[in-house]
Protein backbone atom coordinates (compact mmCIF):
# COMPACT_ATOMS: atom_id res chain seq x y z
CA UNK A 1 4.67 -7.93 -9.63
CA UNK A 2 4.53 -5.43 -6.87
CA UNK A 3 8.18 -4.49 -5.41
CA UNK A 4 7.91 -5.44 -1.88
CA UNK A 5 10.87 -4.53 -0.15
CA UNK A 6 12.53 -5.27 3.19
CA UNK A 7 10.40 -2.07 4.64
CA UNK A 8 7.18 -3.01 4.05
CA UNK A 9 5.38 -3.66 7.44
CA UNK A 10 3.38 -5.73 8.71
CA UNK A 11 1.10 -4.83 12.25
CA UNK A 12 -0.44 -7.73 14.07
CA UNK A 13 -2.48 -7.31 16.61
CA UNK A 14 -1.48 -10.80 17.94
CA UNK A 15 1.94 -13.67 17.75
CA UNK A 16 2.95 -14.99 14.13
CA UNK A 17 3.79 -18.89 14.15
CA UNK A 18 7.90 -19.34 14.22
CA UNK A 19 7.50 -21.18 11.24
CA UNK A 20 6.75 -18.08 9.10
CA UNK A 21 9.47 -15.80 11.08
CA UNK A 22 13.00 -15.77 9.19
CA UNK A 23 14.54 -13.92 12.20
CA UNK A 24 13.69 -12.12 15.06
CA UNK A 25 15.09 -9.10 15.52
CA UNK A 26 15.67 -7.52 19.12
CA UNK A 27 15.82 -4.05 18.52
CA UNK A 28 12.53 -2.22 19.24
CA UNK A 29 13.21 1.17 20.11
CA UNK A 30 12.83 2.77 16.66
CA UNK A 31 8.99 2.33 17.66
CA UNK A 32 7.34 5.74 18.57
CA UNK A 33 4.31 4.49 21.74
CA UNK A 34 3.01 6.32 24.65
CA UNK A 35 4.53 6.01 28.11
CA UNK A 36 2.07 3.91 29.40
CA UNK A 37 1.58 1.42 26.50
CA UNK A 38 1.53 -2.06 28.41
CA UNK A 39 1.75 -4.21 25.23
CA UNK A 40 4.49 -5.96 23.76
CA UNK A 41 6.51 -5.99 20.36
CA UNK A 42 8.55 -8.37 18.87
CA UNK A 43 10.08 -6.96 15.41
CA UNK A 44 10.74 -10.17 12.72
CA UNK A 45 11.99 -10.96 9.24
CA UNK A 46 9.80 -12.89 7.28
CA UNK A 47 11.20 -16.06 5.59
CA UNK A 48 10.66 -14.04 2.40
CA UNK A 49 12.52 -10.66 3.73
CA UNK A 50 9.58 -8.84 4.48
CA UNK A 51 10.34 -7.15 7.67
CA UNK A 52 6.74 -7.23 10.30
CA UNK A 53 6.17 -6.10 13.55
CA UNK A 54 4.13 -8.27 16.24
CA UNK A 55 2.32 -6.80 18.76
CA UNK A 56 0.44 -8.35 22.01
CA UNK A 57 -2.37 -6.95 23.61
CA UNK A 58 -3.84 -9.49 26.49
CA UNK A 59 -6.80 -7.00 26.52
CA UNK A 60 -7.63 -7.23 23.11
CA UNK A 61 -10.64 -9.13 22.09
CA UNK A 62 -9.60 -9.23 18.55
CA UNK A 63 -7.11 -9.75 16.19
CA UNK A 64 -5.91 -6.98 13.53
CA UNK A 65 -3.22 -6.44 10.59
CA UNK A 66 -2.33 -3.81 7.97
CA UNK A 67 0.22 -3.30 5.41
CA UNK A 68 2.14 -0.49 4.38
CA UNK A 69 4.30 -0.92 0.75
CA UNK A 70 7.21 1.15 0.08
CA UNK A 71 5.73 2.67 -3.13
CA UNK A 72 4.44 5.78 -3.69
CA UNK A 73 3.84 8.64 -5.70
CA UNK A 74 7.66 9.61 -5.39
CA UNK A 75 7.67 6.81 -7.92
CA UNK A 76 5.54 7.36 -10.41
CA UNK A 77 8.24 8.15 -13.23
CA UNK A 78 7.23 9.45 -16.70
CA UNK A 79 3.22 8.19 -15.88
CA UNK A 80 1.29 10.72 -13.27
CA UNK A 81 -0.82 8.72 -11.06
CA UNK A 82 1.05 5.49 -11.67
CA UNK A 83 1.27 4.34 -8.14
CA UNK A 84 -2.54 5.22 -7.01
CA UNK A 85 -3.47 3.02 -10.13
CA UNK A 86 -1.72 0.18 -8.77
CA UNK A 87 -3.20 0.24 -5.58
CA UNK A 88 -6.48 0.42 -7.43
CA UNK A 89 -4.84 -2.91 -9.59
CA UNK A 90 -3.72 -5.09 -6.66
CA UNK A 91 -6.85 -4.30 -4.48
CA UNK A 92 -9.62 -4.00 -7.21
CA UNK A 93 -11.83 -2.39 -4.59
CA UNK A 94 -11.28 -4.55 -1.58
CA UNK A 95 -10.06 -3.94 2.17
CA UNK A 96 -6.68 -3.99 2.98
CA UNK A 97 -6.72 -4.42 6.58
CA UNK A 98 -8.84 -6.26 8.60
CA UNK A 99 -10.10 -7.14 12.58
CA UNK A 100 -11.17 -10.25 12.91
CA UNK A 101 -12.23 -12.63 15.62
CA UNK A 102 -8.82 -14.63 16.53
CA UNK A 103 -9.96 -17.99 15.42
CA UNK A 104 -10.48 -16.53 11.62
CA UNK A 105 -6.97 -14.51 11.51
CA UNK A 106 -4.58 -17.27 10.55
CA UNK A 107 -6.75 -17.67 7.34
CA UNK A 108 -7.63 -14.00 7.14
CA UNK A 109 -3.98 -13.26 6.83
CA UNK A 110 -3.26 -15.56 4.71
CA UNK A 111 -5.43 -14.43 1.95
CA UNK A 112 -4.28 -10.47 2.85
CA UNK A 113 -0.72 -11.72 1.98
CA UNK A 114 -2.18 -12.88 -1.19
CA UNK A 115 -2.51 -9.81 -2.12
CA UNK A 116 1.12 -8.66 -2.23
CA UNK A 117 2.59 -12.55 -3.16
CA UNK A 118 0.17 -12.30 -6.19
CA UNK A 119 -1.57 -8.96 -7.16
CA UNK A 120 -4.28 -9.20 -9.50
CA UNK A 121 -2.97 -6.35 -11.68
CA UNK A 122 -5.76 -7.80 -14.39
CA UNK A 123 -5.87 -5.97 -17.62
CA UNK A 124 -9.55 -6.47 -18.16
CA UNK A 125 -10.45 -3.92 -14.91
CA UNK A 126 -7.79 -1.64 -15.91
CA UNK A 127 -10.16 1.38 -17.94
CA UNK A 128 -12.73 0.58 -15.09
CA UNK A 129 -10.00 1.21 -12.50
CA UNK A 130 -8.72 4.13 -14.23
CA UNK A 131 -12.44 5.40 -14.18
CA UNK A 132 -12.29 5.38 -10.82
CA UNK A 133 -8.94 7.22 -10.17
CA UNK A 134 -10.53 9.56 -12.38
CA UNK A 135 -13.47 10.41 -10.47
CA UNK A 136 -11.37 10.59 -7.14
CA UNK A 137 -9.62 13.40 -8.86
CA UNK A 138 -13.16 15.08 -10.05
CA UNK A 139 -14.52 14.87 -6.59
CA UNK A 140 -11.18 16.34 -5.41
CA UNK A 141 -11.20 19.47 -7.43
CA UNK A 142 -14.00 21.51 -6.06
CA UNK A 143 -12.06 21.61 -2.85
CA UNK A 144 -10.09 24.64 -1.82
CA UNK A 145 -7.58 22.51 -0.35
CA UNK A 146 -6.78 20.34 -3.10
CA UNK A 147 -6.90 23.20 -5.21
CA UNK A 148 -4.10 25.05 -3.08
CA UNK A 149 -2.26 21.54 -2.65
CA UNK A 150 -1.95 21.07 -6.83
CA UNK A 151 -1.12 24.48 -7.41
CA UNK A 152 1.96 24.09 -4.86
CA UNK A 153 3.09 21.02 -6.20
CA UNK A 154 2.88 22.48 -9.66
CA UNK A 155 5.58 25.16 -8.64
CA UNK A 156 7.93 22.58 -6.79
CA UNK A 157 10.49 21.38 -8.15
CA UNK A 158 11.83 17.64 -7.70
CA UNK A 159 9.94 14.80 -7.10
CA UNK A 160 6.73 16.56 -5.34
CA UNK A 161 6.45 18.75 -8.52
CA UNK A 162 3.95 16.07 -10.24
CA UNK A 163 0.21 15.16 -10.33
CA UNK A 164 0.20 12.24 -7.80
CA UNK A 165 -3.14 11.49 -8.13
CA UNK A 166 -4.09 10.33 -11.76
CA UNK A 167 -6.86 10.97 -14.28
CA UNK A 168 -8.35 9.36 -17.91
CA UNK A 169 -5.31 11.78 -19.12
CA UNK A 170 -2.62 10.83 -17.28
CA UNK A 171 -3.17 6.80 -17.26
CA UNK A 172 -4.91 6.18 -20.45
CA UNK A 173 -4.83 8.73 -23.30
CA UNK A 174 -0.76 9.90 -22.71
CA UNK A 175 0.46 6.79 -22.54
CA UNK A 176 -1.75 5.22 -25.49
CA UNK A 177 -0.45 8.23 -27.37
CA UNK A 178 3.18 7.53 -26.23
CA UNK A 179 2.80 3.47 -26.99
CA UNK A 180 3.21 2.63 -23.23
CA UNK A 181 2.50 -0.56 -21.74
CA UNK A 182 0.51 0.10 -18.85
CA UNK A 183 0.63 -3.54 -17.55
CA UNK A 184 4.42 -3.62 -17.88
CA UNK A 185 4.85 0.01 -16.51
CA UNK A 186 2.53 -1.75 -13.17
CA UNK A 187 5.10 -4.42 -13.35
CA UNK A 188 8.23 -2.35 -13.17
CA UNK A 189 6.49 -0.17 -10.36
């Protein structure tokens, strides 16, 4: 599974039932929003520790949430590309946020939490998925910038001194080499 800690967020363009809030917590400074931003935030625990932010808009004609996960390249250990694979795993090409009209957003967001309670992580899409990291990282490499970008991080040293992005290489033929278990390494991630 996933590791969803206490810092992933949650941004909801309208109120969560009580029922799902663990405890509300007071403090909202810590969020950055212009001067004359007339809507309100209410910053919760989930019953299940996630930590989510709330926000009202009156004006708003629709409803709205995201996610962000604490995971990220910094992360990838020994396997290159390991966290853009599982984000290619858990989401198998679909959205992760969504606006939707309010009557559809309890269900909406329930099936969007699905997601992180249960990521599909299913071993039959993986060379598929992998195929399509690998072709982000083609279509990348004609570009100046990316070009400039992965030289730099080749000279750095630390934990932005790796290929974040992934390839065939990096997420299929090493660790086949190396007898890794992909599906476990996703796991431990």
């Amino acid at each position: 599974m996933m590791r969803l800690t206490v810092t992933v967020s949650l941004l909801v363009c309208c109120w969560l039932s009580a029922a799902a809030v663990g405890s509300v917590d007071q403090e909202t400074d810590f969020i950055k929003r212009p001067r004359l931003d007339d809507r309100t935030y209410r910053v919760f625990t989930l019953a299940n520790g996630i930590r989510a932010v709330a926000v009202n808009d009156p004006s708003a004609t629709r409803a709205a949430y995201a996610c962000a996960v604490n995971v990220g390249s910094h992360d990838d250990g020994d396997i290159d590309g390991l966290a853009h694979f599982s984000e290619h795993m858990a989401f198998l090409g679909t959205v992760f946020f969504a606006q939707l009209d309010a009557a559809a957003f309890p269900e909406g967001l329930q099936r969007f939490a699905g997601f992180f309670a249960s990521p599909l992580l299913d071993a039959r899409e993986a060379h598929s998925e992998v195929q399509a990291v690998d072709s982000e990282h083609k279509k990348n490499m004609p570009s100046v910038d990316a070009q400039v970008e992965y030289l730099l991080m080749s000279l750095a040293s630390g934990p932005l001194g790796h290929f974040a992005t992934g390839s065939v290489d990096t997420l299929e033929t090493e660790p086949a080499q190396q007898g890794v278990d992909m599906g476990n390494a996703l796991k431990r991630l």
